[in-house]
Protein backbone atom coordinates (compact mmCIF):
# COMPACT_ATOMS: atom_id res chain seq x y z
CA UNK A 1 0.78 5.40 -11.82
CA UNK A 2 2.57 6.38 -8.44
CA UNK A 3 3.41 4.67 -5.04
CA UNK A 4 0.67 4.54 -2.41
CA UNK A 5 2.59 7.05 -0.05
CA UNK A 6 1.69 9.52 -2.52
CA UNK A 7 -1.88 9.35 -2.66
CA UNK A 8 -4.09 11.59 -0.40
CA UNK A 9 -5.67 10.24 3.03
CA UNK A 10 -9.34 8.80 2.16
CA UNK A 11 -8.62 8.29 -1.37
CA UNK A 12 -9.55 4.62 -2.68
CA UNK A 13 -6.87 3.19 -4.99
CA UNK A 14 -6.61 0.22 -7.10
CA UNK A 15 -3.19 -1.47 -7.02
CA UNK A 16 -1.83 -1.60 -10.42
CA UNK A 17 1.90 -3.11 -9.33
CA UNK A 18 3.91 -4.19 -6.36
CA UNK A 19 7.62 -3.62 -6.77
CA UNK A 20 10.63 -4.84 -4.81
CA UNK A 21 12.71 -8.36 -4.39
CA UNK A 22 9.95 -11.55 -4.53
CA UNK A 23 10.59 -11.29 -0.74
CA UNK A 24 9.01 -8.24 -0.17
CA UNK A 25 6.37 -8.92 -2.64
CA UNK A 26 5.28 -11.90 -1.08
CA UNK A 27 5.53 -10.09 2.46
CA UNK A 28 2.61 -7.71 1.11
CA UNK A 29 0.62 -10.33 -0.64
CA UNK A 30 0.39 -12.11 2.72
CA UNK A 31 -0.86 -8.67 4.43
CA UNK A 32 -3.58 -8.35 1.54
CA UNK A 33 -1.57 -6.35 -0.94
CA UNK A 34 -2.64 -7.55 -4.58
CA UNK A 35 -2.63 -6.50 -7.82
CA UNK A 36 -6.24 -5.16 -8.85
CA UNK A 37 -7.01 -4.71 -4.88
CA UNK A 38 -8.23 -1.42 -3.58
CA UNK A 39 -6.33 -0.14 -0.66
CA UNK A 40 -7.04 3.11 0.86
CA UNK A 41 -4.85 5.77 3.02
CA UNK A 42 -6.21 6.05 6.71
CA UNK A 43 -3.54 8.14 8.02
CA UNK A 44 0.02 9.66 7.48
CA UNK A 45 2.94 10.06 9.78
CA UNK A 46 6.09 10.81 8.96
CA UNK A 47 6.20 8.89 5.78
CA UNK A 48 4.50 5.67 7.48
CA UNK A 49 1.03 5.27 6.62
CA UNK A 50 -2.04 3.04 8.35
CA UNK A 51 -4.41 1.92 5.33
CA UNK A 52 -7.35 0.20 4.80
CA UNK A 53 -6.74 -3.09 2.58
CA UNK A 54 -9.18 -6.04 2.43
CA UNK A 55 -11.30 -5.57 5.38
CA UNK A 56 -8.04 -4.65 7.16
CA UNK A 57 -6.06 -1.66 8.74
CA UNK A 58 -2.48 -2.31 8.05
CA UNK A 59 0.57 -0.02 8.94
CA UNK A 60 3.31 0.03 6.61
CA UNK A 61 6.80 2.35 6.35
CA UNK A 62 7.20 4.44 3.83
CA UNK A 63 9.52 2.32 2.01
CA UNK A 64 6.76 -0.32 1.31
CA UNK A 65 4.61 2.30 0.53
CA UNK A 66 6.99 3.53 -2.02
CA UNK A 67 6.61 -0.07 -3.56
CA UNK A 68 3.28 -0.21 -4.15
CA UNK A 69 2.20 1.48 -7.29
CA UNK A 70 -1.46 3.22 -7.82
């Protein structure tokens, strides 16, 4: 397991856990961010990361990235 800003750019995941306070957990539920979802990195920049979840682009920081384990 590692966070999603780890992974290389066009690599499908499957999310295997979502860390941080129940805010922040329900904050990337809402985007699309589940566990057993696939999410894939579109592109990198500077830590912040655009990736494909559910149908969706979605651009996240870094620190969320960091919170979503793959």
């Amino acid at each position: 397991m590692m966070p999603l800003s780890l992974t290389d750019v066009g690599e499908e995941n499957t999310i295997k856990k979502i860390g941080g306070n129940p805010e922040v957990k329900k904050h990337l539920e809402n985007l699309g961010f589940v566990v057993g979802g696939t999410v894939r990195v579109i592109s990198e920049l500077g830590g912040n990361v655009i990736v494909n979840v559910k149908e969706s682009r979605v651009a996240i920081s870094e620190e969320m990235a960091r919170k979503i384990m793959v």
